[in-house]
Protein backbone atom coordinates (compact mmCIF):
# COMPACT_ATOMS: atom_id res chain seq x y z
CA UNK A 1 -9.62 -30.45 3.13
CA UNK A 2 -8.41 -34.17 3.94
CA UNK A 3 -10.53 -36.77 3.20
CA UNK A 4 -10.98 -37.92 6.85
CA UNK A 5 -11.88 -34.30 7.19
CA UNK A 6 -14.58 -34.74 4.89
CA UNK A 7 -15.42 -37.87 5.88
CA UNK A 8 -16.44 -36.85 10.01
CA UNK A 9 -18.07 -33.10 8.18
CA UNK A 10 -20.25 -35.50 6.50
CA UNK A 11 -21.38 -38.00 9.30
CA UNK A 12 -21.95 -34.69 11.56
CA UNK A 13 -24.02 -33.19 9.09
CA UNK A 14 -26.39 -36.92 8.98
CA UNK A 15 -26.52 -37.17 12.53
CA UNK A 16 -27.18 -33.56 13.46
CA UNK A 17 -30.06 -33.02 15.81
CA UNK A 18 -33.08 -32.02 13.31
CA UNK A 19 -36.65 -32.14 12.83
CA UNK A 20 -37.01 -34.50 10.21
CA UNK A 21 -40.24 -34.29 7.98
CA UNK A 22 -43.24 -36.62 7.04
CA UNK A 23 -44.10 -37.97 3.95
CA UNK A 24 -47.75 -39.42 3.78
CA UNK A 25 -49.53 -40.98 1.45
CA UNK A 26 -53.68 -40.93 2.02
CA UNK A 27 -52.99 -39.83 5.70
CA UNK A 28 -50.34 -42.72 6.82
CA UNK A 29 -46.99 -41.55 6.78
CA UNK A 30 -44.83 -43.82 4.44
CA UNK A 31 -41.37 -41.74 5.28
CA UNK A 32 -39.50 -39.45 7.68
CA UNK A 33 -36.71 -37.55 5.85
CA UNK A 34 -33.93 -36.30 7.98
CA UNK A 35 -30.01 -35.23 6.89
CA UNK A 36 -31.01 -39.06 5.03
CA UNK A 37 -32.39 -36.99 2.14
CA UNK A 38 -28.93 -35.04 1.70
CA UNK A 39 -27.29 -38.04 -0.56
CA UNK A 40 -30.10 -37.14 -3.14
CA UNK A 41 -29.74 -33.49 -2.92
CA UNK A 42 -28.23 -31.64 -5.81
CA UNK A 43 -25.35 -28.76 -5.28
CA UNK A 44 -27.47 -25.66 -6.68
CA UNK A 45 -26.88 -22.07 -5.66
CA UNK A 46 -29.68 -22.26 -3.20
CA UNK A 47 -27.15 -25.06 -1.42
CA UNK A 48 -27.96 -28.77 -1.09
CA UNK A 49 -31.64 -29.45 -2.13
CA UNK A 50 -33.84 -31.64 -3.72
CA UNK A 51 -37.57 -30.43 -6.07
CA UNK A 52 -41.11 -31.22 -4.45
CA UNK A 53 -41.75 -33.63 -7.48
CA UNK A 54 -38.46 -36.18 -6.49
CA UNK A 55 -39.71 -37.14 -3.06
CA UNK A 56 -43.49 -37.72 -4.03
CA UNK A 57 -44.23 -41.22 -3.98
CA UNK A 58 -45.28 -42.03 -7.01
CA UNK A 59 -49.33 -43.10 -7.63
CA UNK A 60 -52.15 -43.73 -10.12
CA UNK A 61 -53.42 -40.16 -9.96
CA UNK A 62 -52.34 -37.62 -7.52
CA UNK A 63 -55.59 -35.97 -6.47
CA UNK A 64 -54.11 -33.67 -3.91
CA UNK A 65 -50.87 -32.57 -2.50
CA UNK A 66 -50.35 -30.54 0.78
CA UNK A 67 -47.28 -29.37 2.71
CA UNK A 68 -47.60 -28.59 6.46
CA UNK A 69 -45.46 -25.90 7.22
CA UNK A 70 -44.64 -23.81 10.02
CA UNK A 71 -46.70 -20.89 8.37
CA UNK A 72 -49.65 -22.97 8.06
CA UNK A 73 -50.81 -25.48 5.40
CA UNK A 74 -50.16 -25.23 1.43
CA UNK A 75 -51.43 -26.07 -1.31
CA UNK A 76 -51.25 -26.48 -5.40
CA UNK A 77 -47.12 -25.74 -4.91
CA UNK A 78 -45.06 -26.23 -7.84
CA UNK A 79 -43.73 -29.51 -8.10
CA UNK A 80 -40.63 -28.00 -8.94
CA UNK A 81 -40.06 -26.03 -5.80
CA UNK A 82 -36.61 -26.46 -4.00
CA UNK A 83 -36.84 -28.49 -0.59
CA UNK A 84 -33.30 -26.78 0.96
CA UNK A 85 -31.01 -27.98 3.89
CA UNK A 86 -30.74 -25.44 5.85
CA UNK A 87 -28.95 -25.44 9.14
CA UNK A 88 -30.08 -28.85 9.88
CA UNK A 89 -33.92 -29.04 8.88
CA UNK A 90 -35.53 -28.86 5.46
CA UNK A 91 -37.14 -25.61 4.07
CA UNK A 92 -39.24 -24.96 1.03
CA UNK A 93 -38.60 -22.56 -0.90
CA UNK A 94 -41.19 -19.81 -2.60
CA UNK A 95 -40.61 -16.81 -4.54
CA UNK A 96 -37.18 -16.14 -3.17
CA UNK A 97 -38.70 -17.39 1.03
CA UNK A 98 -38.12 -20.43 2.76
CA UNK A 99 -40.49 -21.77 5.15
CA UNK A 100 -39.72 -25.09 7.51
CA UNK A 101 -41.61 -27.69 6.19
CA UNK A 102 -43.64 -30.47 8.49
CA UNK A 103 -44.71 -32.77 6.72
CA UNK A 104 -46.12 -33.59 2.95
CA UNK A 105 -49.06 -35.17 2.04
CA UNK A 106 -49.97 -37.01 -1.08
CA UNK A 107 -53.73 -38.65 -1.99
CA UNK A 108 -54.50 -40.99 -4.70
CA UNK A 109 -54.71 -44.59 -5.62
CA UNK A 110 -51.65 -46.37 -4.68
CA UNK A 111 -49.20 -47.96 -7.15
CA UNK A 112 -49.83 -51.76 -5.86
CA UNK A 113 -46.69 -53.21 -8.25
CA UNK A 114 -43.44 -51.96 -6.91
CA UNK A 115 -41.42 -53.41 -10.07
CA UNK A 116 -39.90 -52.20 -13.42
CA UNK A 117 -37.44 -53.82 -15.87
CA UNK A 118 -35.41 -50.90 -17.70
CA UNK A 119 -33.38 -51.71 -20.78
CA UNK A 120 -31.02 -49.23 -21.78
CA UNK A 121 -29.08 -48.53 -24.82
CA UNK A 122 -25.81 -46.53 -25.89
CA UNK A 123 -23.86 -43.96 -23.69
CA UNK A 124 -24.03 -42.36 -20.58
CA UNK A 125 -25.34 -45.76 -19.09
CA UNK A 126 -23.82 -45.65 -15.72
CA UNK A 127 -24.95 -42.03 -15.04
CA UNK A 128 -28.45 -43.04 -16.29
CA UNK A 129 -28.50 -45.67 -13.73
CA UNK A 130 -27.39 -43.68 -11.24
CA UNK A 131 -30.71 -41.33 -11.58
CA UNK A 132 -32.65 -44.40 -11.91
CA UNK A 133 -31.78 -45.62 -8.76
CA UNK A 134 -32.34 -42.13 -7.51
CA UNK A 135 -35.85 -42.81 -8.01
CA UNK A 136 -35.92 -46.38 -6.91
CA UNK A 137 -34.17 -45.66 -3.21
CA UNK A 138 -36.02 -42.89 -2.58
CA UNK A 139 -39.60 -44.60 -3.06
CA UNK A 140 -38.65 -48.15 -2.21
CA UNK A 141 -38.76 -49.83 -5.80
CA UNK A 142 -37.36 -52.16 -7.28
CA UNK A 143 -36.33 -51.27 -10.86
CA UNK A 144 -33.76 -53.58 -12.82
CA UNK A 145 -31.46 -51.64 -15.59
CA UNK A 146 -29.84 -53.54 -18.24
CA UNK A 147 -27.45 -52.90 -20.73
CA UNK A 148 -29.08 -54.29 -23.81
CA UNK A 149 -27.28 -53.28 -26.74
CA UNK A 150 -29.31 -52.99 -30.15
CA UNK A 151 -32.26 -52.93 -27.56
CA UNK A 152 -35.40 -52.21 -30.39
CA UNK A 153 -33.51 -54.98 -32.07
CA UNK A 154 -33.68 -57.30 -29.42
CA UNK A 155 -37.51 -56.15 -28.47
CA UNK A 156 -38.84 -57.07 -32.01
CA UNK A 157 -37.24 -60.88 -30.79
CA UNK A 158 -38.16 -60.74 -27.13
CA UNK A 159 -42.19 -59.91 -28.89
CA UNK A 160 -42.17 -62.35 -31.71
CA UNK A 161 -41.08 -65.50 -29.26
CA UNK A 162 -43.86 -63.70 -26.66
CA UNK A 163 -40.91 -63.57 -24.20
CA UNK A 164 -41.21 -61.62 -21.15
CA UNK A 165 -40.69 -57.82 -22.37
CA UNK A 166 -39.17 -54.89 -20.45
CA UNK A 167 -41.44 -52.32 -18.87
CA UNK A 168 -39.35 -49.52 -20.63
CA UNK A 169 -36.95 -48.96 -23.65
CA UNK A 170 -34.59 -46.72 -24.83
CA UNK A 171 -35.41 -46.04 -28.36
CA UNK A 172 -34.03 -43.75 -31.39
CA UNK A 173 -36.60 -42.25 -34.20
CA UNK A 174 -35.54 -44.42 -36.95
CA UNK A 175 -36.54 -47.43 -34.58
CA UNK A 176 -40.46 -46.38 -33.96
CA UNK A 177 -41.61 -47.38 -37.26
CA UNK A 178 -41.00 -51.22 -36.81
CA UNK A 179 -41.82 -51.08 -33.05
CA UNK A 180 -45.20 -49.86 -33.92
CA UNK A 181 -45.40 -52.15 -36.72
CA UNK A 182 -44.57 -55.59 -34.08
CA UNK A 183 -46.71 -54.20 -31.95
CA UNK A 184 -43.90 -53.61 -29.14
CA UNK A 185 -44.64 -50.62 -27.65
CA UNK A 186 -47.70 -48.31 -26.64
CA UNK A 187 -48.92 -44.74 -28.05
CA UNK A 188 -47.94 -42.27 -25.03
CA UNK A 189 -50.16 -39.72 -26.36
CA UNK A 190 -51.33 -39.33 -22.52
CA UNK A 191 -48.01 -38.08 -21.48
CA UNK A 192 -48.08 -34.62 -20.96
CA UNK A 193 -44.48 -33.09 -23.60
CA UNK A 194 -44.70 -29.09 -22.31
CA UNK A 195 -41.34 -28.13 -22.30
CA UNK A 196 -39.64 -31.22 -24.73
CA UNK A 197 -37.79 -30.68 -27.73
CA UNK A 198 -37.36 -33.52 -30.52
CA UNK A 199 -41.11 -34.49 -30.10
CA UNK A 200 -41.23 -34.87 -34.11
CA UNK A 201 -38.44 -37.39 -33.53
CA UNK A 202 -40.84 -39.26 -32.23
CA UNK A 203 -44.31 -38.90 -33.96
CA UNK A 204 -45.29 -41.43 -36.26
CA UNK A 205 -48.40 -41.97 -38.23
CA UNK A 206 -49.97 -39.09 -36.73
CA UNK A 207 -49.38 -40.10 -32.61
CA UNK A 208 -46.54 -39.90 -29.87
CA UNK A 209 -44.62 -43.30 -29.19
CA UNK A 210 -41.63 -42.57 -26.90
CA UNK A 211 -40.90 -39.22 -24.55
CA UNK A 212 -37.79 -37.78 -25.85
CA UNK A 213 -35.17 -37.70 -23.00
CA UNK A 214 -31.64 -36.46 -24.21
CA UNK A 215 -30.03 -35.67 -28.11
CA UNK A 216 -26.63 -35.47 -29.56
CA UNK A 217 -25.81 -33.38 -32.29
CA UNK A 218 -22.85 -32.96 -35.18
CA UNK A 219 -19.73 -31.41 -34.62
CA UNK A 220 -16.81 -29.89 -36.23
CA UNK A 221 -13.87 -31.73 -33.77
CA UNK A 222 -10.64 -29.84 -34.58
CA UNK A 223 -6.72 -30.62 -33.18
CA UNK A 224 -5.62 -26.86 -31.72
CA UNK A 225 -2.10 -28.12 -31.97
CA UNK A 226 -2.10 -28.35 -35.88
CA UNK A 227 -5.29 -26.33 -36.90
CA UNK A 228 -5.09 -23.05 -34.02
CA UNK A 229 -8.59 -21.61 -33.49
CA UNK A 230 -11.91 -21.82 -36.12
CA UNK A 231 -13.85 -18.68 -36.18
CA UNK A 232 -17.24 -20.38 -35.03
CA UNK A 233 -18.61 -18.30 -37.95
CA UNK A 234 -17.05 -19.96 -40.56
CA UNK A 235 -17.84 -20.98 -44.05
CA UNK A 236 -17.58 -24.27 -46.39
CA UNK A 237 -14.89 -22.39 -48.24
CA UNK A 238 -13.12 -21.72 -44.63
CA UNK A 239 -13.13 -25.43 -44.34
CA UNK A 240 -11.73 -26.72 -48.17
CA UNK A 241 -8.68 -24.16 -47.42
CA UNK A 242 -8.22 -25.14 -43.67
CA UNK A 243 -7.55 -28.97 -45.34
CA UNK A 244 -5.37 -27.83 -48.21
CA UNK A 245 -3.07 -26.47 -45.49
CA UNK A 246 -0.71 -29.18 -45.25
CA UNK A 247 0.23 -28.25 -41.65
CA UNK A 248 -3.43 -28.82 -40.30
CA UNK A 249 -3.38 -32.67 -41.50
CA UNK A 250 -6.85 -32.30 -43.57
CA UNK A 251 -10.39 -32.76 -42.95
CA UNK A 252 -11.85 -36.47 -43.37
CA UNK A 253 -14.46 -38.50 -42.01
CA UNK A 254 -17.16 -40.98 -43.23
CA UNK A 255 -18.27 -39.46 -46.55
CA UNK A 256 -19.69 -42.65 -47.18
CA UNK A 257 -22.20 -42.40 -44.45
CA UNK A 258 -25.57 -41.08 -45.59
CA UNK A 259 -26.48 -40.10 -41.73
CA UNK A 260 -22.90 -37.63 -42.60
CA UNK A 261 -24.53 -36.97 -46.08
CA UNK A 262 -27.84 -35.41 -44.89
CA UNK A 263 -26.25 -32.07 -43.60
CA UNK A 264 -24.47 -31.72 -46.94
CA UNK A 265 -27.97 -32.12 -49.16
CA UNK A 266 -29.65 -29.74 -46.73
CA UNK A 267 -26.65 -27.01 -46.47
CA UNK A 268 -26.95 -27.15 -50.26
CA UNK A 269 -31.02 -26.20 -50.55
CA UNK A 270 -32.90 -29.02 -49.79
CA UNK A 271 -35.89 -28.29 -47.58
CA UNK A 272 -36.55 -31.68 -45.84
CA UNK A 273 -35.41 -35.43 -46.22
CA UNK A 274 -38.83 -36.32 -46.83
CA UNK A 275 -41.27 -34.48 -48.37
CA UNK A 276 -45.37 -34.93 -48.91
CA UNK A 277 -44.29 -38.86 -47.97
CA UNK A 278 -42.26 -39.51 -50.46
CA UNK A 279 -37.98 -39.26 -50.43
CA UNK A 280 -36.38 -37.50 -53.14
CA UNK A 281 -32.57 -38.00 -54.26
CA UNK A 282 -32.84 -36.90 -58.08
CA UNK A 283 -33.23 -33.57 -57.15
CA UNK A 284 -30.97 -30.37 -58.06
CA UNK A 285 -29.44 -29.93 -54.25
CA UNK A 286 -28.69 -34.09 -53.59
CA UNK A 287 -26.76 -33.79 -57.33
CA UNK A 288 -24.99 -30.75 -56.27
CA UNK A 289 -24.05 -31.71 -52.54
CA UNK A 290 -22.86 -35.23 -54.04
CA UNK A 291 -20.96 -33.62 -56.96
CA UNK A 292 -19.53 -31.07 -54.73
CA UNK A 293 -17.64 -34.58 -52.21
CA UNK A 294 -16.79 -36.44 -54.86
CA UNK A 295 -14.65 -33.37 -56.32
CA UNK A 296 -13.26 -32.21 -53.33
CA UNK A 297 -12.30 -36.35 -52.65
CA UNK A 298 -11.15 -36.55 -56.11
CA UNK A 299 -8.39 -33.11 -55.72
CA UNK A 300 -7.49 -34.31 -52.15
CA UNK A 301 -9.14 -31.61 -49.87
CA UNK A 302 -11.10 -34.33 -47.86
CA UNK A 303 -10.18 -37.74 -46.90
CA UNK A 304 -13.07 -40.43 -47.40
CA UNK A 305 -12.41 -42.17 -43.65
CA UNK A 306 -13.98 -45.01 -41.44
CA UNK A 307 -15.27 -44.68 -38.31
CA UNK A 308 -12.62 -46.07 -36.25
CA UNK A 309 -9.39 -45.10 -38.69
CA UNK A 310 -10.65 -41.50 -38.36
CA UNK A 311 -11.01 -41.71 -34.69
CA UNK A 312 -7.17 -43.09 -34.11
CA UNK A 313 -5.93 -40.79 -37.50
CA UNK A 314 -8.14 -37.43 -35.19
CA UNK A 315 -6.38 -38.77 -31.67
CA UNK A 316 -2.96 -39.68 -32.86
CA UNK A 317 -2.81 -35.93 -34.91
CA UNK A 318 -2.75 -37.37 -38.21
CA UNK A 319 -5.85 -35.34 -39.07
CA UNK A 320 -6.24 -32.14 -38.11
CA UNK A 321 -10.17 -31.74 -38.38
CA UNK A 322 -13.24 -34.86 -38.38
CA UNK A 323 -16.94 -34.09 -38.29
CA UNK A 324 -18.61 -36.37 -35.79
CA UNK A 325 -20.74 -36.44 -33.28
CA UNK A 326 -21.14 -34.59 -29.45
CA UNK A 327 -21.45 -38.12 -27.92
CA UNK A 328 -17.24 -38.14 -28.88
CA UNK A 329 -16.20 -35.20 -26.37
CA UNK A 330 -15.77 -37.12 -22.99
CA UNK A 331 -13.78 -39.85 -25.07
CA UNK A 332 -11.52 -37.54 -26.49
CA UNK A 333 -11.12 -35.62 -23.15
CA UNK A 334 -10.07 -39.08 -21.26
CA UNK A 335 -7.69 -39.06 -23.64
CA UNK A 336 -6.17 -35.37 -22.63
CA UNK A 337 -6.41 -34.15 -26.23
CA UNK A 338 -6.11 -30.36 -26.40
CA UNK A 339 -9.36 -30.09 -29.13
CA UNK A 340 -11.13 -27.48 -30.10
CA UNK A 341 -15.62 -27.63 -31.25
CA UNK A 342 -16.66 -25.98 -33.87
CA UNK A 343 -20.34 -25.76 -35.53
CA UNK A 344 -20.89 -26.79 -38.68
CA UNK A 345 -19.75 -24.21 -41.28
CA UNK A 346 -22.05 -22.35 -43.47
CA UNK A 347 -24.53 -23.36 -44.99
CA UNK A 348 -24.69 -27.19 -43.68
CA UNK A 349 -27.22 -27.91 -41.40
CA UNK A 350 -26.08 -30.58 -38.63
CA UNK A 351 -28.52 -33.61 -37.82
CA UNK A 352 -29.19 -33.64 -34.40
CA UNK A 353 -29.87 -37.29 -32.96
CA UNK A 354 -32.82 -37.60 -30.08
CA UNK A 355 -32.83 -40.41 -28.15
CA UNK A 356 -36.28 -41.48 -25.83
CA UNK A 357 -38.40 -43.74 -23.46
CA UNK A 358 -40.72 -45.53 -24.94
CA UNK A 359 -43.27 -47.90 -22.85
CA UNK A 360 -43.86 -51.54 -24.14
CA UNK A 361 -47.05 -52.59 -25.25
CA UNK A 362 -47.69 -55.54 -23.13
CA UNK A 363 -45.84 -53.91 -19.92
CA UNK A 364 -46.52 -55.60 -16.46
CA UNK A 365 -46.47 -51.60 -14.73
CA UNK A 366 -47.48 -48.81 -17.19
CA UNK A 367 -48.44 -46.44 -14.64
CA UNK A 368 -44.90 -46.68 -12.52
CA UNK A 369 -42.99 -47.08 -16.23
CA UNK A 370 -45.04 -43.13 -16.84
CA UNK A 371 -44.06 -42.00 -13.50
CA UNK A 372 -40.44 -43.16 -14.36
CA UNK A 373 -40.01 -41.12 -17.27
CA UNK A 374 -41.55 -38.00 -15.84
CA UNK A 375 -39.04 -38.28 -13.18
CA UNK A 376 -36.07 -38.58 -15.75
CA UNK A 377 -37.34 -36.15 -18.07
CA UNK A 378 -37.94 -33.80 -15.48
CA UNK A 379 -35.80 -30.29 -15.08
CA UNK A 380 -32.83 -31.47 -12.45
CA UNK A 381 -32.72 -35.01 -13.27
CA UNK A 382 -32.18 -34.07 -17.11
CA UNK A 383 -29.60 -31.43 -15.58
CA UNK A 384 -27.38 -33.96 -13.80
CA UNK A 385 -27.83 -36.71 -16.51
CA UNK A 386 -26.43 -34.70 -19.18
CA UNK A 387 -23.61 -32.83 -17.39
CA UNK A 388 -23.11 -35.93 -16.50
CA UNK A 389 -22.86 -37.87 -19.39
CA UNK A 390 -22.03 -34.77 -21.91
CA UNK A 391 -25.50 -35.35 -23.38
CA UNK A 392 -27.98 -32.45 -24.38
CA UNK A 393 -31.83 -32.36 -22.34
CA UNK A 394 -34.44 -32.61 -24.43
CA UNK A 395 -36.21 -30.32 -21.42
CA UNK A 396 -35.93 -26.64 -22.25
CA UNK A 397 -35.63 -25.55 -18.60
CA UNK A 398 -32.64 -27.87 -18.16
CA UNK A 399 -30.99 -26.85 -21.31
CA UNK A 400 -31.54 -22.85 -20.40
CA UNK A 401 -29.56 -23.66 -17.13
CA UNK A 402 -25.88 -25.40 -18.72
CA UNK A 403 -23.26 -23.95 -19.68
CA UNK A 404 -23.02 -24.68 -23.43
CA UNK A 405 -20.43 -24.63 -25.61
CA UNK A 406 -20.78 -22.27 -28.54
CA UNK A 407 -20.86 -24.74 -30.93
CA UNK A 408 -23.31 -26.74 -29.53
CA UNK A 409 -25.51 -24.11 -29.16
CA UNK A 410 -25.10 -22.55 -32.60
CA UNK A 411 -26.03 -26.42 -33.78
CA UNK A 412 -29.19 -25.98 -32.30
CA UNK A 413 -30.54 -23.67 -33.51
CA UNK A 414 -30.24 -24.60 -37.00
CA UNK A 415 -30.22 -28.13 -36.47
CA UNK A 416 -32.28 -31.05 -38.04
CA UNK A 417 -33.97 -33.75 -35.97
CA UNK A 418 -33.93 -36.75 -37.70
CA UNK A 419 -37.79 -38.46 -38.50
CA UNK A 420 -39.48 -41.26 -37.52
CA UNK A 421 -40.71 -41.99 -40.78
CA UNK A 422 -39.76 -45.42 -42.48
CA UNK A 423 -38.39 -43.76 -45.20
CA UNK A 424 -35.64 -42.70 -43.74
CA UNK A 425 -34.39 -45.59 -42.89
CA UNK A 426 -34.86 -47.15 -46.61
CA UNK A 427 -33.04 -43.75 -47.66
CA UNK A 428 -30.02 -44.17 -45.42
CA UNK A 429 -29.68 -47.66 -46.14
CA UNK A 430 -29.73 -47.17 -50.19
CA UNK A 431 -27.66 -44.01 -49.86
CA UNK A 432 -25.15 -45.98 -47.65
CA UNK A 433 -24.17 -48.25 -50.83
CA UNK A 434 -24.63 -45.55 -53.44
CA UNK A 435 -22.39 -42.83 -52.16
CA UNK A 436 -19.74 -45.10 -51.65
CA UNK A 437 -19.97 -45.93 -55.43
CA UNK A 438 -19.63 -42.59 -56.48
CA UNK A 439 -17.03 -41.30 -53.98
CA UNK A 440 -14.98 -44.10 -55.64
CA UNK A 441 -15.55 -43.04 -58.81
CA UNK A 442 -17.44 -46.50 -60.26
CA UNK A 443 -20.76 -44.72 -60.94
CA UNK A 444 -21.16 -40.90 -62.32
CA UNK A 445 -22.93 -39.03 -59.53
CA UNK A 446 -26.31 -38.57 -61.87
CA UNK A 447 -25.92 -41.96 -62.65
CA UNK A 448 -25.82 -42.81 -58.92
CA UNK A 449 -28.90 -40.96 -57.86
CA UNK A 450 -30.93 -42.43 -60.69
CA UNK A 451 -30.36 -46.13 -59.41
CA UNK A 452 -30.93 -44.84 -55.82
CA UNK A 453 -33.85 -43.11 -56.74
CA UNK A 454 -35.55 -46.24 -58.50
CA UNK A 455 -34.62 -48.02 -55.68
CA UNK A 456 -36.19 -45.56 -53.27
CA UNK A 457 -39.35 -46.04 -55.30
CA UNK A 458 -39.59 -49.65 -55.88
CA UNK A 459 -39.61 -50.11 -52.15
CA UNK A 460 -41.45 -47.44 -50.17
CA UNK A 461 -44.68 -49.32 -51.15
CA UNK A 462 -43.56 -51.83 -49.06
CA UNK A 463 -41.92 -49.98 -46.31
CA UNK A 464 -43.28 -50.42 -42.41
């Protein structure tokens, strides 16, 4: 069909005759929704449609909801039921039914400030706004997204100069720690999590401090073109002799990296990164998993790489096979490359990487900033996002619905969410230097640990 084509299909199907529906909010109708609701429908198998929960306006605390229908008046409906276009008027649908709705009505106190500031933080930004201004149009807000790169960073600043802050963030779990600390954001222990993944991501000294909204997770990113097809049950072994081919171009990627160390020192026994609050590196499965990189550096199977050299080396086919991250797949399919995913082989566990909503402590809106991130952690918002923005929902419901690839999935379920503790972040940052020591060969592995160890234990006294 011809774009005009589509164009006149679409401005018949807005200005077809229908009864359009009222929204009303204690008893005074606040909207009519017509074919106007149809741009913030989703494509489902039930056709164009839109849940219950997306066209609620949004209020202290709802103390009712009812939905006038042609059947007679309902109530306590699932606020994820499917309002459905169907042949030019809006039905709701119930265990498999649909029934013409009339009108909706909504009771509770009134949100009297109409106005968030959002900051958000690395990818998938411009689908992210997109759902936030989902939100905004269809209750009449006005919610400002920025781009605010190194945005806990930047918080920390905004707090200590008692600048104006943001209503909501976009935080990671090694940020919480020193958020909490400042004083930056709030304890969303009253935020209901049913359903969430990743909450431990999240969970520091004992409370909840940001909503977890989407993850990435480690990858095995292989060229087909010089490597063929990995058997997604695959070993470390597979991997050393899949380098040593000379025809797949090797393996490399930031060995250096302790955040690409971690899966390594679990795969090789160890239980957690942090254990009865205190991080351990002189231990028999950190020695072994270190030994076992430097060796395999040392005879050439793996390449020690960058970040950026192994990206061009991966997209140029001058290495056949990088461990990175899922956040790389829509760059590398811009590109056109014909690549392959793989899990992580046997026995490595791969880290998987949450990333949240957290609400600021001295926010000018806290109930709209809540209703916010219900609506984007909810089950079709998370949906679209991620699809969108080759992310992974942190909702179960939303995750249970895509299409995964095997290797993402496999990830999962043996995946390890990284912790909010402080110690991580005083382990990755000691590890970062010492690894690279030992890769090189200018410190003996034991030798290594021992100075990162003491390190480690002069300074998690005075970690926050």
């Amino acid at each position: 069909m011809k774009l005009r084509e589509l164009t006149v299909l679409l401005w018949l199907l807005l200005n077809l005759p229908c009864l359009s529906f009222e929204v009303l909010l204690n008893d005074e109708s606040i909207r009519s929704w017509d074919g106007s609701l149809l741009q913030y429908c989703y494509d489902l198998p039930q056709g164009k449609a839109i849940p219950l929960l997306e066209i609620l306006p949004p209020v202290v605390e709802r103390d009712g909801c009812f939905l006038e229908t042609e059947r007679g008046r309902l109530s306590d409906v699932p606020m994820d039921s499917l309002l459905v276009w169907e042949e030019g008027d809006w039905f709701l649908h119930l265990e498999g039914e649909g029934v013409k709705i009339l009108s909706v009505a909504v009771y509770g106190e009134p949100i009297d400030n109409d106005y968030l500031q959002v900051w958000l933080d690395w990818e998938g930004i411009t689908a992210l706004k997109e759902s936030i201004q989902r939100f905004s149009s269809i209750n009449g807000l006005r919610i400002e997204t920025r781009e605010v790169p190194k945005a806990s960073s930047k918080l920390v600043s905004v707090v200590r100069a008692r600048g104006e802050v943001p209503d909501v963030i976009m935080v990671q779990s090694s940020d919480i720690s020193r958020l909490v600390y400042e004083e930056a954001i709030q304890s969303l222990d009253y935020i209901p999590v049913q359903g969430l993944s990743g909450l431990s991501s999240f969970n520091y000294e004992g409370r909840s401090w940001a909503i977890p909204f989407y993850f990435d997770c480690q990858l095995v990113f292989y060229n087909r073109g010089l490597v063929g097809e990995i058997d997604p049950g695959w070993t470390l072994e597979d991997l050393e002799n899949l380098s040593k081919d000379p025809g797949s171009g090797g393996a490399g990627w930031n060995i250096y990296s302790a955040y690409w160390f971690i899966p390594f020192q679990l795969g090789f026994g160890k239980r957690d990164l942090i254990e009865d609050g205190r991080v351990t590196v002189l231990d028999g499965p950190t020695q072994e998993a270190l030994g076992y990189l430097v060796e395999r550096v040392d005879d050439g199977t793996f390449r020690a790489l960058e970040r950026d050299p192994m990206v061009t080396l991966f997209a140029s086919g001058k290495v056949g096979i990088i461990l990175s991250g899922s956040y790389m797949i829509e760059q590398f399919e811009r590109i056109g490359m014909d690549f392959g995913l793989a899990p992580y082989p046997e026995p490595l566990r791969p880290v998987l990487d949450y990333k949240g909503l957290a609400i600021t402590r001295k926010t000018r809106n806290p109930i709209l900033a809540r209703r916010l991130i219900e609506f984007l952690t909810s089950k079709y918002v998370q949906a679209s996002f991620c699809k969108a923005s080759y992310k992974i929902p942190s909702r179960r419901e939303a995750l249970d619905g895509m299409e995964l690839n095997f290797a993402i999935s496999s990830s999962l379920e043996r995946g390890y969410p990284l912790p909010a503790d402080p110690l991580y972040e005083l382990y990755k940052d000691t590890m970062w230097k010492l690894i690279r020591l030992a890769i090189s060969d200018r410190l003996g592995v034991r030798e290594v640990l021992e100075k990162g160890q003491k390190i480690i234990d002069e300074n998690s006294g005075g970690v926050q």
